[in-house]
C-alpha atoms as a PDB file:
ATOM      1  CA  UNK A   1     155.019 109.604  39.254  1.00  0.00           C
ATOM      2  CA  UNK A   2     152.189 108.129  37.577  1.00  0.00           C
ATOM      3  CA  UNK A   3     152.334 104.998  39.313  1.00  0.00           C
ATOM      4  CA  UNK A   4     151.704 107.413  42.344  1.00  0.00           C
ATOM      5  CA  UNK A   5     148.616 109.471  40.469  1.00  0.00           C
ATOM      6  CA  UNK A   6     147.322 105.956  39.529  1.00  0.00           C
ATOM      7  CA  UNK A   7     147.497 105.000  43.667  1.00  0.00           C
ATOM      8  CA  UNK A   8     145.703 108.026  44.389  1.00  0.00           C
ATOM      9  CA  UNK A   9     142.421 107.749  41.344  1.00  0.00           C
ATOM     10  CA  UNK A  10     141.938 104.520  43.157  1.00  0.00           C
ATOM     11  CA  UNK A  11     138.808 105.041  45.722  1.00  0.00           C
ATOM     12  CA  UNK A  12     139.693 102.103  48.165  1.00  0.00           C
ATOM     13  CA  UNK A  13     143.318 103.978  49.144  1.00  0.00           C
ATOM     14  CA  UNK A  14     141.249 107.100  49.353  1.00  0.00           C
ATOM     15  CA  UNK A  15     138.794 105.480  51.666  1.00  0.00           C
ATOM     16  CA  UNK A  16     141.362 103.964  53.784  1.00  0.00           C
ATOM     17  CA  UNK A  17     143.141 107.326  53.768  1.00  0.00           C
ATOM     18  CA  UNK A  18     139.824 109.170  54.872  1.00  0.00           C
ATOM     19  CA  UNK A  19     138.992 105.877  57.619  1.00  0.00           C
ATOM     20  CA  UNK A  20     142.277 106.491  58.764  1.00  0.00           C
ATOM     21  CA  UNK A  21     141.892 110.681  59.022  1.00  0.00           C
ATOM     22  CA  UNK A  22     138.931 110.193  60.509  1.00  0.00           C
ATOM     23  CA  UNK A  23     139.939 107.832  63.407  1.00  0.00           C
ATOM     24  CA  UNK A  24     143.208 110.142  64.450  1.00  0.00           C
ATOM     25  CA  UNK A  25     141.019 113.256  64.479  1.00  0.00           C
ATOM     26  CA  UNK A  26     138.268 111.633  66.631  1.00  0.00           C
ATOM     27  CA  UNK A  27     141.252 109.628  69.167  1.00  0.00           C
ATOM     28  CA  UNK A  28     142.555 113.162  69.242  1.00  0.00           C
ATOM     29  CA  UNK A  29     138.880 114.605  70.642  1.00  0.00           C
ATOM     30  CA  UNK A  30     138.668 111.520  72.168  1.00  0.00           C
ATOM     31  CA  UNK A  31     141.411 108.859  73.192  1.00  0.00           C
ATOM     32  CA  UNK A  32     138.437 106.387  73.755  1.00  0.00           C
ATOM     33  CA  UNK A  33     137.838 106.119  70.171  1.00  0.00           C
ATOM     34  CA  UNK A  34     141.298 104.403  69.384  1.00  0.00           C
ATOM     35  CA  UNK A  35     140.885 101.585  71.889  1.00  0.00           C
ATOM     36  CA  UNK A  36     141.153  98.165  70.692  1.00  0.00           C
ATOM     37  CA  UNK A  37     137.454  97.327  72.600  1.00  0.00           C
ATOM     38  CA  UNK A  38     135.768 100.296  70.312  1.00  0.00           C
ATOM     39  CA  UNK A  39     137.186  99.322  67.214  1.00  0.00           C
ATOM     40  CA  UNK A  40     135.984  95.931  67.747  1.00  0.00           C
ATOM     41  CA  UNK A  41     132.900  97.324  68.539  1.00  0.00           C
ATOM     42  CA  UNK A  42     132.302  99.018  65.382  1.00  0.00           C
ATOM     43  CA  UNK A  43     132.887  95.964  62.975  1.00  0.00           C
ATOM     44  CA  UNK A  44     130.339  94.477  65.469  1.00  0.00           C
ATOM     45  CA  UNK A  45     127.553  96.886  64.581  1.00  0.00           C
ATOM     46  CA  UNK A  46     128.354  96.832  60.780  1.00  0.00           C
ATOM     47  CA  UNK A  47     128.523  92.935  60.954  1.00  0.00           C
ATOM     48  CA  UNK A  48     125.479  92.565  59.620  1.00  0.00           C
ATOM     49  CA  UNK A  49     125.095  95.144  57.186  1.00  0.00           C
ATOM     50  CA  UNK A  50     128.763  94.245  55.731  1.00  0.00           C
ATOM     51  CA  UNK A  51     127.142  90.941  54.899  1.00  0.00           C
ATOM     52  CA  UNK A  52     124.574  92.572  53.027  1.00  0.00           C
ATOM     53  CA  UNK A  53     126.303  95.279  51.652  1.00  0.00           C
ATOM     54  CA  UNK A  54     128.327  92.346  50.139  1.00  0.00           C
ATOM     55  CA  UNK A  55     125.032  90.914  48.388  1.00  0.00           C
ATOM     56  CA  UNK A  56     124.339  94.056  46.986  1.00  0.00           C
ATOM     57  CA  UNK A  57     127.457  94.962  45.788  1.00  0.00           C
ATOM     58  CA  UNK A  58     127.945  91.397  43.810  1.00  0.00           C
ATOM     59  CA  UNK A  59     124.029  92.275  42.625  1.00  0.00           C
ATOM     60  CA  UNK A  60     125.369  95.861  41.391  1.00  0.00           C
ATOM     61  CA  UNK A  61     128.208  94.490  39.657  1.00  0.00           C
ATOM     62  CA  UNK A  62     125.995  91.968  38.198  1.00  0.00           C
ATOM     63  CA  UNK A  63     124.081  95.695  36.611  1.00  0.00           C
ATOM     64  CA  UNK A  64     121.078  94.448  39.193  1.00  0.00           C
ATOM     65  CA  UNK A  65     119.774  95.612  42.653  1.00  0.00           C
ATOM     66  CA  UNK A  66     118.013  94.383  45.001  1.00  0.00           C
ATOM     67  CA  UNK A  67     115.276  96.600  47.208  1.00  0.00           C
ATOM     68  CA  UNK A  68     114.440  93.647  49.775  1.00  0.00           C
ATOM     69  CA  UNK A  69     117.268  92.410  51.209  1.00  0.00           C
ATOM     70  CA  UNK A  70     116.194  93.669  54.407  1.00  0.00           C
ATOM     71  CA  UNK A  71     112.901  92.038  54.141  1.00  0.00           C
ATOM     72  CA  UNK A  72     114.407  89.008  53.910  1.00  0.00           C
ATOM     73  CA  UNK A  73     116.491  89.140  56.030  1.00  0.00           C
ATOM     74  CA  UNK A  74     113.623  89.194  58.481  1.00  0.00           C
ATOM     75  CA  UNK A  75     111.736  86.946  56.739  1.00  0.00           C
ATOM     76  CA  UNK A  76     114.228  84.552  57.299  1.00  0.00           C
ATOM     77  CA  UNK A  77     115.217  85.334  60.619  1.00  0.00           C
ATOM     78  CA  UNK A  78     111.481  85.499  61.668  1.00  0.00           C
ATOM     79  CA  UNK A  79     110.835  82.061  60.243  1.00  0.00           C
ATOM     80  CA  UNK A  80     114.210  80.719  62.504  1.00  0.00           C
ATOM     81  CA  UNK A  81     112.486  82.110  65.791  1.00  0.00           C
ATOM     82  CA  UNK A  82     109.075  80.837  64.841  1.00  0.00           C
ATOM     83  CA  UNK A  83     110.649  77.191  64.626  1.00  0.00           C
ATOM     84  CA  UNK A  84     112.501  77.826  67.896  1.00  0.00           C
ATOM     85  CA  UNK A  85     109.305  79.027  69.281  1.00  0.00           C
ATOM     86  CA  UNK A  86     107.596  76.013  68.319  1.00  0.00           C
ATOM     87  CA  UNK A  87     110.239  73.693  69.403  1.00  0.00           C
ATOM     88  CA  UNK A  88     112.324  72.885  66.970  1.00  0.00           C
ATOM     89  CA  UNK A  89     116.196  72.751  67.415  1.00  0.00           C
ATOM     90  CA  UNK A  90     118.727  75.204  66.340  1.00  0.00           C
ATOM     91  CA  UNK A  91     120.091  73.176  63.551  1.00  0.00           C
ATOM     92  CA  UNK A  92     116.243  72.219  61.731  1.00  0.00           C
ATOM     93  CA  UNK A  93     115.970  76.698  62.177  1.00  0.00           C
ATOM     94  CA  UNK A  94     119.099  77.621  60.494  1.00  0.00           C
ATOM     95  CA  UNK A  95     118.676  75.052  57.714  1.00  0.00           C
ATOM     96  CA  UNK A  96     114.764  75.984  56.910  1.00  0.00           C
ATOM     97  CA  UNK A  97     115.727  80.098  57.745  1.00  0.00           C
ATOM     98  CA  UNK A  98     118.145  79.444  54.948  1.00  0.00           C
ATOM     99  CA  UNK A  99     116.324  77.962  52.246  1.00  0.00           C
ATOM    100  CA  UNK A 100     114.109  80.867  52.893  1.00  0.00           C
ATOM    101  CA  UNK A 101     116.601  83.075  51.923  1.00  0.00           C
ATOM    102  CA  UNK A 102     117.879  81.262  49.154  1.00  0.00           C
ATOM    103  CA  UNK A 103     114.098  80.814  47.760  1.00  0.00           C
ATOM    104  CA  UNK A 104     113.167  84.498  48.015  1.00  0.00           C
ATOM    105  CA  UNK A 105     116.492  85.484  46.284  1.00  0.00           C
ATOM    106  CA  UNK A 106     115.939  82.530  43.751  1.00  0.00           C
ATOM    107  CA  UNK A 107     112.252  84.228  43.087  1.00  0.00           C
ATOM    108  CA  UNK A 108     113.844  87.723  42.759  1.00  0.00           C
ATOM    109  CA  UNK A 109     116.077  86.678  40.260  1.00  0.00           C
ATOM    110  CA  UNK A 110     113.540  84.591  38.241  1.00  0.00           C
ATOM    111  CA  UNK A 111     110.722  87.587  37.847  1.00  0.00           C
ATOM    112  CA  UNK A 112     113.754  89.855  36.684  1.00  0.00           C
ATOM    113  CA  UNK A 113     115.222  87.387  34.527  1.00  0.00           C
ATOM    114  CA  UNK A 114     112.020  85.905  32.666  1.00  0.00           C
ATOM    115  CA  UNK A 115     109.759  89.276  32.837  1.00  0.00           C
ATOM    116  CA  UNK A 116     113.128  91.651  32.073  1.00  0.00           C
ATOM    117  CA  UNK A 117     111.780  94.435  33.868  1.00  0.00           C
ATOM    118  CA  UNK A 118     113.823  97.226  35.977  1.00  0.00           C
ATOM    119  CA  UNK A 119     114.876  94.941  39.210  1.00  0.00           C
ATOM    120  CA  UNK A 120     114.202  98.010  41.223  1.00  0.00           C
ATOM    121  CA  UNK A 121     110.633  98.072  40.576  1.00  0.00           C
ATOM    122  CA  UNK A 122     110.163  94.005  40.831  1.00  0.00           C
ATOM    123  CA  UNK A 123     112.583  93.958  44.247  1.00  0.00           C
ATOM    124  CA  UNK A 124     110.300  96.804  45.471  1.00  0.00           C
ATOM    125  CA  UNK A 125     107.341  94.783  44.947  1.00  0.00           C
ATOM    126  CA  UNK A 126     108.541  91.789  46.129  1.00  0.00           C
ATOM    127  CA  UNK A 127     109.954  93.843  49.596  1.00  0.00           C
ATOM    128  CA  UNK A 128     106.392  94.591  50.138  1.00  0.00           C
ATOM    129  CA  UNK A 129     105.423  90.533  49.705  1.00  0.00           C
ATOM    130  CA  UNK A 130     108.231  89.326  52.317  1.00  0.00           C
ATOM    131  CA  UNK A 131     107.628  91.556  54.594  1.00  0.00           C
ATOM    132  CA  UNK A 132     103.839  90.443  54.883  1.00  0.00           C
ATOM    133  CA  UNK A 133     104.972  87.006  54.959  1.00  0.00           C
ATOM    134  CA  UNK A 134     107.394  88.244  58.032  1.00  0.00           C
ATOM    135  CA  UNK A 135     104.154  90.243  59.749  1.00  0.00           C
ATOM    136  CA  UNK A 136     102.010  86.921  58.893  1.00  0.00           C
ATOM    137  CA  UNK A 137     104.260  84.279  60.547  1.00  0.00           C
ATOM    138  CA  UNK A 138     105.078  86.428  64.012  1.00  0.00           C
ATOM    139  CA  UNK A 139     101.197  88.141  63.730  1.00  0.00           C
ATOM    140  CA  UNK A 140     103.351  91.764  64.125  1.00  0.00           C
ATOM    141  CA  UNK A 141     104.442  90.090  67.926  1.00  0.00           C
ATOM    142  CA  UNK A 142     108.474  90.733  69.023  1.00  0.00           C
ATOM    143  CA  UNK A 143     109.804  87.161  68.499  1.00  0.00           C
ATOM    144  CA  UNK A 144     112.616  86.049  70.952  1.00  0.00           C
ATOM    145  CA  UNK A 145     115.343  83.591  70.135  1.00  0.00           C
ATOM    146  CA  UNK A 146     115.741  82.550  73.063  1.00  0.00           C
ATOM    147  CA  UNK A 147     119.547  82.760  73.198  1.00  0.00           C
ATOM    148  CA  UNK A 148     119.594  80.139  70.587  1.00  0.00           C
ATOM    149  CA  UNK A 149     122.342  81.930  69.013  1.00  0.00           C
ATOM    150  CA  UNK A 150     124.725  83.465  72.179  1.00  0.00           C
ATOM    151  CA  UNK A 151     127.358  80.876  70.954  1.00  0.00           C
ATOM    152  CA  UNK A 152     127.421  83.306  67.868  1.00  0.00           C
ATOM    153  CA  UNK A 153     126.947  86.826  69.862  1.00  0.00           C
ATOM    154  CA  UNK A 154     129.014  86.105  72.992  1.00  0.00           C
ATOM    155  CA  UNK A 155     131.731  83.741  72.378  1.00  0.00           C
ATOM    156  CA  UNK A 156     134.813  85.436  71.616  1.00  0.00           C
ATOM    157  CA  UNK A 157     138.741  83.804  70.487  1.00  0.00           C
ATOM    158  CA  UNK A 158     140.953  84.762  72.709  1.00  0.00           C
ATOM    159  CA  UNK A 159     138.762  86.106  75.076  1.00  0.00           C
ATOM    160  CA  UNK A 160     139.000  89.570  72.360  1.00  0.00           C
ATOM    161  CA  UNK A 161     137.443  88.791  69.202  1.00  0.00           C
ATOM    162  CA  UNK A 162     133.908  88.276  68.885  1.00  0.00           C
ATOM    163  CA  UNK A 163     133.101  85.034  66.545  1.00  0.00           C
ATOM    164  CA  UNK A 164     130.479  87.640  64.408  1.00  0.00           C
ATOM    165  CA  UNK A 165     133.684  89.589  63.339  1.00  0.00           C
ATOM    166  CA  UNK A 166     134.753  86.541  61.585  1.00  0.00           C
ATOM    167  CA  UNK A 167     132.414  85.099  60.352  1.00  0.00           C
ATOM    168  CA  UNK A 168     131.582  88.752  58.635  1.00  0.00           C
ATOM    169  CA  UNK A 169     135.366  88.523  57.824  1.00  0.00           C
ATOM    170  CA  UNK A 170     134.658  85.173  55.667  1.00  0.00           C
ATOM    171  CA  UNK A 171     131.339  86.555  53.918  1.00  0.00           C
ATOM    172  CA  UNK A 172     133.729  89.010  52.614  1.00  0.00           C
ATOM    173  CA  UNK A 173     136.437  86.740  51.919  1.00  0.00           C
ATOM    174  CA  UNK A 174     133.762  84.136  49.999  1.00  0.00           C
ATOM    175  CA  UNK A 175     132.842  87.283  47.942  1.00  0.00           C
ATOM    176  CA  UNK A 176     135.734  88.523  47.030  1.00  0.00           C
ATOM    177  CA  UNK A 177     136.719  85.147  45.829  1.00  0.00           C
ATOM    178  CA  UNK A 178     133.422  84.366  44.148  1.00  0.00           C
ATOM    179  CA  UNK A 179     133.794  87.212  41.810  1.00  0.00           C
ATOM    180  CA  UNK A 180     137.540  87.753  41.622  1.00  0.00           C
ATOM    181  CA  UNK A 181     138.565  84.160  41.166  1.00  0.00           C
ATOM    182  CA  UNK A 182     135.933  82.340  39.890  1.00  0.00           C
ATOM    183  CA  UNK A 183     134.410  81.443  36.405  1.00  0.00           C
ATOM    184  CA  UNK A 184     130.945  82.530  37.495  1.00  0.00           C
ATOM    185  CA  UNK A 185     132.233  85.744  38.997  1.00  0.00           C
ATOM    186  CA  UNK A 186     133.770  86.782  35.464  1.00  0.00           C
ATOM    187  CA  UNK A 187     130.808  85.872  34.056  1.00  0.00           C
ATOM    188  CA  UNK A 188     128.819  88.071  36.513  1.00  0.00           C
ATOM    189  CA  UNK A 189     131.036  91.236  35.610  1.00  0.00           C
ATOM    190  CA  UNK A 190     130.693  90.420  31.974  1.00  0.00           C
ATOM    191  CA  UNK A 191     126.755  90.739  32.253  1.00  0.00           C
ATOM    192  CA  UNK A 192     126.591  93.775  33.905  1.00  0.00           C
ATOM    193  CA  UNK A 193     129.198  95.493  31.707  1.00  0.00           C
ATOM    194  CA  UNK A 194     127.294  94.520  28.658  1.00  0.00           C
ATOM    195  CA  UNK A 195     124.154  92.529  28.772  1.00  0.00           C
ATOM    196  CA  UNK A 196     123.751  92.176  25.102  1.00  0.00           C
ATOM    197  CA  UNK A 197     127.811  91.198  24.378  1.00  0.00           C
ATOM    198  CA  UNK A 198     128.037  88.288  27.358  1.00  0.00           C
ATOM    199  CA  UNK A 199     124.734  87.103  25.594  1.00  0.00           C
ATOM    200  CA  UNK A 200     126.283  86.863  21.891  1.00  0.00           C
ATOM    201  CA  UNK A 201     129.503  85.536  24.089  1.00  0.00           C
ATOM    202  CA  UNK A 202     127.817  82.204  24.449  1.00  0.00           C
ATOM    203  CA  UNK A 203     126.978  83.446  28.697  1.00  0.00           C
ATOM    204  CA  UNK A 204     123.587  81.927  29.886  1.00  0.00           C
ATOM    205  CA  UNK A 205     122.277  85.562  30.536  1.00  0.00           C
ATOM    206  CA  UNK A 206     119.299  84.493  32.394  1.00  0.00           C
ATOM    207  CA  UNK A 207     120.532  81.253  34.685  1.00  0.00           C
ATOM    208  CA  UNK A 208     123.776  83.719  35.954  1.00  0.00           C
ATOM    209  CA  UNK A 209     120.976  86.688  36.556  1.00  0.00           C
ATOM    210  CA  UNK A 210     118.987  84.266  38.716  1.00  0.00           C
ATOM    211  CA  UNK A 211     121.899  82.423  40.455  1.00  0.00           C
ATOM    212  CA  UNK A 212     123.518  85.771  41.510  1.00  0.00           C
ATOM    213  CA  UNK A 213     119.989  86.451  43.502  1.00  0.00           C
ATOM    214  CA  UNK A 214     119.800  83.528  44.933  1.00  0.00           C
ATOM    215  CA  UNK A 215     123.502  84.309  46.260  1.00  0.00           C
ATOM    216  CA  UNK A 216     122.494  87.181  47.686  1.00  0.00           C
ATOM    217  CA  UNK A 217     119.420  85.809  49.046  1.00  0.00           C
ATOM    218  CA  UNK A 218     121.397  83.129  50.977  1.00  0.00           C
ATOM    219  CA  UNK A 219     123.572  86.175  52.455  1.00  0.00           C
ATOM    220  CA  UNK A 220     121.014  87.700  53.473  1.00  0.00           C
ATOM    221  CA  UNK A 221     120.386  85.000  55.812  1.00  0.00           C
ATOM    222  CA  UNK A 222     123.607  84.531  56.815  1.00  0.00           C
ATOM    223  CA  UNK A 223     122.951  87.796  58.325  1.00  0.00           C
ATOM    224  CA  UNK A 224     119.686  87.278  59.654  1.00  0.00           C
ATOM    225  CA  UNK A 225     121.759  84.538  61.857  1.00  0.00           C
ATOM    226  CA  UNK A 226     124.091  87.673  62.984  1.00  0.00           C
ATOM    227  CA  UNK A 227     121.228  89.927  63.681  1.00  0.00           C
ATOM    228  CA  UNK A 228     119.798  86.959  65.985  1.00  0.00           C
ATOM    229  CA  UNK A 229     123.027  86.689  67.633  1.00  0.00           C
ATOM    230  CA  UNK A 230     123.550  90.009  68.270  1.00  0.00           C
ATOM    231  CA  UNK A 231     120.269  90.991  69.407  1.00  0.00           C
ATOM    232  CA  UNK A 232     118.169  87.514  70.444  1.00  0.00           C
ATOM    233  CA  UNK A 233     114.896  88.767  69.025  1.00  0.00           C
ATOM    234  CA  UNK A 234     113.675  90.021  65.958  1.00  0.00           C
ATOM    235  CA  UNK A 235     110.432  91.997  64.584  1.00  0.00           C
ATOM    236  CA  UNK A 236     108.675  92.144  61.072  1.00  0.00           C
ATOM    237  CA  UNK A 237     109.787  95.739  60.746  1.00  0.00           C
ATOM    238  CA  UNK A 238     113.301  95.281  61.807  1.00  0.00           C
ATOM    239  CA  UNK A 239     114.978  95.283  58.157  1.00  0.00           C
ATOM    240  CA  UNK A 240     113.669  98.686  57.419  1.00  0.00           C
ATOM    241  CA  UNK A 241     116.800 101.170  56.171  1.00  0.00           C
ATOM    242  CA  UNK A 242     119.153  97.919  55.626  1.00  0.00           C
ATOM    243  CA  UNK A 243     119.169  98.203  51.781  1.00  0.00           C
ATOM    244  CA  UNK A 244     119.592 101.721  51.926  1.00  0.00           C
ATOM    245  CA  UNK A 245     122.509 101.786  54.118  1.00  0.00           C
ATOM    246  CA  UNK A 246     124.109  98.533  51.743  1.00  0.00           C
ATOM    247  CA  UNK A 247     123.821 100.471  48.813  1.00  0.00           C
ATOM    248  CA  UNK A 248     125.319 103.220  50.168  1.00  0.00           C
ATOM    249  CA  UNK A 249     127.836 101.544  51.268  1.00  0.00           C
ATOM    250  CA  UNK A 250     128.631 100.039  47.986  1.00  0.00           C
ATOM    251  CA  UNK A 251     128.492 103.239  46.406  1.00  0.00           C
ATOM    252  CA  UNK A 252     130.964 104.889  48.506  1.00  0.00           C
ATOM    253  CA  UNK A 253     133.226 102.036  47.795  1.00  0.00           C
ATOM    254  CA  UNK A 254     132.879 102.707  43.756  1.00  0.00           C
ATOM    255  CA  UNK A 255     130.422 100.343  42.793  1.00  0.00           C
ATOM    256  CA  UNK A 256     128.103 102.079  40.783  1.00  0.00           C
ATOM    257  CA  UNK A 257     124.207 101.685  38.989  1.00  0.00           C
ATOM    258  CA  UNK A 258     125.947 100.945  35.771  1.00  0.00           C
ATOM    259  CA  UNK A 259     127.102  97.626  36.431  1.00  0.00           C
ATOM    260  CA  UNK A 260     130.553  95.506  35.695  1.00  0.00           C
ATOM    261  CA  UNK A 261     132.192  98.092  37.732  1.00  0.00           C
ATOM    262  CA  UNK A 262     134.059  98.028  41.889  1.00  0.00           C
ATOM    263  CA  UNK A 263     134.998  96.351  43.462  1.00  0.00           C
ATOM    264  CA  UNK A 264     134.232  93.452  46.847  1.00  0.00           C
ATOM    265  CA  UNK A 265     137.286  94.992  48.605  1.00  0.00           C
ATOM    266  CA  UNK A 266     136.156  98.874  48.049  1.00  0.00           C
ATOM    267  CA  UNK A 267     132.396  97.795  49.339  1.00  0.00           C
ATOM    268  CA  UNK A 268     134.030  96.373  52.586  1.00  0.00           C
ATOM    269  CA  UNK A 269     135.861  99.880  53.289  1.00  0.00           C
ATOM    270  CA  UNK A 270     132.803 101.920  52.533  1.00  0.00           C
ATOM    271  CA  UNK A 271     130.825  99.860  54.777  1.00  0.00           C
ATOM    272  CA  UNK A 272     133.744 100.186  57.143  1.00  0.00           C
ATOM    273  CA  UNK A 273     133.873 104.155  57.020  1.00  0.00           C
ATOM    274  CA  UNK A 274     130.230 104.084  57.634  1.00  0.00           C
ATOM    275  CA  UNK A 275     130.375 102.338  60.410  1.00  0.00           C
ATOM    276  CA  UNK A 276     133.423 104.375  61.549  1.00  0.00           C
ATOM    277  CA  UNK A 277     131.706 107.852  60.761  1.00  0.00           C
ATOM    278  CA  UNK A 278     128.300 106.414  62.832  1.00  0.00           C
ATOM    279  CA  UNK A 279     130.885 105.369  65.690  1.00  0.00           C
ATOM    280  CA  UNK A 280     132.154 108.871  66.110  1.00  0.00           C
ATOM    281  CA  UNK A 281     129.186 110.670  65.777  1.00  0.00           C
ATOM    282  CA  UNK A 282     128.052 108.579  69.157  1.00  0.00           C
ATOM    283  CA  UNK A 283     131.953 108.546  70.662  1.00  0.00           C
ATOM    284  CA  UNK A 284     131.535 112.343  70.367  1.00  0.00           C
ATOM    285  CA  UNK A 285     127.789 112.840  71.951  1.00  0.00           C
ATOM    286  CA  UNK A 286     126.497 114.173  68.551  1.00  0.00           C
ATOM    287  CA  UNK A 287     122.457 114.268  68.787  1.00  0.00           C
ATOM    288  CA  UNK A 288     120.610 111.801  67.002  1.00  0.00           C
ATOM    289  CA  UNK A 289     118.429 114.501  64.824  1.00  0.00           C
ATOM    290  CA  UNK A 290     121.688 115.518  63.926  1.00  0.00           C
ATOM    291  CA  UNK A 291     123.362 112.307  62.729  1.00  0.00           C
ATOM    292  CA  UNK A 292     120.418 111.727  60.640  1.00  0.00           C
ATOM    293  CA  UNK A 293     121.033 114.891  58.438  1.00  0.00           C
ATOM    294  CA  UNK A 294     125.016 113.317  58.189  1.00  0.00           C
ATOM    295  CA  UNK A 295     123.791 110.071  57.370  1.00  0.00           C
ATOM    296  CA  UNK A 296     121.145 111.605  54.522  1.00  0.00           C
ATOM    297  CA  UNK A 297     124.060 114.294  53.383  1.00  0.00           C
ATOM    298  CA  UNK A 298     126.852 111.009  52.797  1.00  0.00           C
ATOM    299  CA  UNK A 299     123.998 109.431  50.769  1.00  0.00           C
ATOM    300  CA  UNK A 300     123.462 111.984  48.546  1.00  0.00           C
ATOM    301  CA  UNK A 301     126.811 112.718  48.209  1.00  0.00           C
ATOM    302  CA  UNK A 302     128.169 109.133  47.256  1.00  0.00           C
ATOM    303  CA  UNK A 303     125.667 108.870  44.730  1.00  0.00           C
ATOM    304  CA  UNK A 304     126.340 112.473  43.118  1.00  0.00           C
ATOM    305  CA  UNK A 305     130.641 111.897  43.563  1.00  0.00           C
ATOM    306  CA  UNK A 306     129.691 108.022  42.119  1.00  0.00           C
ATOM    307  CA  UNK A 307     127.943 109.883  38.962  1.00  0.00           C
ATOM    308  CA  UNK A 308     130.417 112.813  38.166  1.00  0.00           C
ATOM    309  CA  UNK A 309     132.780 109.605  38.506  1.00  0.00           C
ATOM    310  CA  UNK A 310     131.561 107.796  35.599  1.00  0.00           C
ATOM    311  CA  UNK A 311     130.903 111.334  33.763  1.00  0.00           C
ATOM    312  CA  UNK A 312     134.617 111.750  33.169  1.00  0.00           C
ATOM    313  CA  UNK A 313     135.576 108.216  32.891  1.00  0.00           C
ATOM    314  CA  UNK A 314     132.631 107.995  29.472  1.00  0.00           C
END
């Protein structure tokens, strides 16, 4: 009996109970919903934001946040199809498009580390610098990739399976065993439980605080390579809303502001009910306007549900 009470306090078997009511009401409405083509379609469209709700879910574990994830993802993307543009090959793009990733994460996580102020305010700040660097480099033009990246977008195993869904599968995967299995990953937790304790602990505070960005900063542009693939051209402006809807995400699956708390595994399934809650609303001709007042009420609400949360658990 308690083992039971214990199953149902954990938020990822909720979620998947609530995915799972959600899909056999909508195939109900609509039998379209269920097929395998649609449900491959919606871990398509949350490819890319699973990837970066994964960065800034290891960030909120860490006790950090980042506010420009989505700028650099464009930064980096932008910087991929402005080598393309100018020649280069796919390879020299990718490489370059992910050191700039890495570097902008590695820069985050410096400032924050060094100057110890609130990362919201610094990652704010620093949104604002990428994406003028990203408006700089394409001069505020749509930049094409020129199908560069189809083999990414359009090949699919087994004629079913688009390669994007697994290569958002093993972001996940790499996560999950980065901070699950790993010294670095304890270490992680332990600094965002208690920054002080892992400190006196003998932990490097400051090297794991910048290493963590630089993570996320290199999944960001893992995902700018996904957003190429999936949509073969990219603007300065395109990354606008992607943090929000990561940290949402992340929230819903019971990571919280607090740090050293959720879990990888219950980010994934919040990203995935988003994604499954967005696929509906369009499965079931819901207007626009009014999927925007959903999408604003299921923010609000995972923060408030993620703060009564840790009210009862203190």
């Amino acid at each position: 009996m308690k083992h039971k009470k214990k199953l149902l306090k954990d938020q990822r078997i909720l979620l998947a109970l609530v995915i799972l009511l959600i899909v056999a009401v909508v195939s109900i409405i609509n039998p379209r919903f269920i097929a395998v083509k649609n449900l491959i379609t919606i871990f398509q469209q949350i490819s890319v934001i699973g990837i970066l709700t994964m960065a800034m879910s290891m960030l909120l574990i860490g006790g950090g946040i980042d506010l420009s994830i989505g700028n650099i993802m464009v930064l980096s993307g932008v910087v991929m199809a402005r080598i393309l543009g100018d020649g280069g090959n796919v390879l020299t793009a990718v490489a370059v498009g992910v050191m700039v990733g890495i570097a902008c994460g590695l820069l985050n996580g410096a400032v924050i580390a060094k100057s110890k102020c609130i990362p919201l305010i610094i990652t704010l700040g620093t949104s604002q610098v990428f994406y003028g660097l990203a408006l700089t480099i394409s001069g505020g033009r749509i930049m094409s990739f020129g199908g560069a990246f189809n083999a990414v977008g359009k090949t699919r195993l087994f004629d079913v399976f688009p390669v994007m869904l697994f290569v958002l599968i093993f972001m996940v995967v790499v996560s999950y065993v980065l901070m699950n299995r790993t010294r670095f990953g304890r270490r992680i937790v332990a600094i965002g439980g208690n920054e002080k304790n892992a400190f006196l602990s003998g932990i490097h505070v400051m090297k794991y605080k910048i290493f963590i960005y630089g993570i996320a900063g290199f999944f960001c542009s893992i995902a700018a390579i996904i957003f190429s693939a999936r949509i073969d051209s990219i603007t300065a402006n395109a990354g606008a809303g992607y943090e929000t809807s990561a940290l949402t995400a992340a929230i819903i699956g019971g990571v919280t502001f607090d740090g050293g708390k959720g879990t990888i595994s219950g980010a994934f399934l919040g990203c995935v009910l988003m994604g499954v809650i967005s696929n509906a609303m369009n499965i079931l001709q819901v207007e626009t306007y009014i999927q925007t007042i959903i999408t604003g009420g299921i923010i609000v609400s995972a923060v408030v549900l993620s703060n009564i949360n840790n009210m009862k658990k203190k």
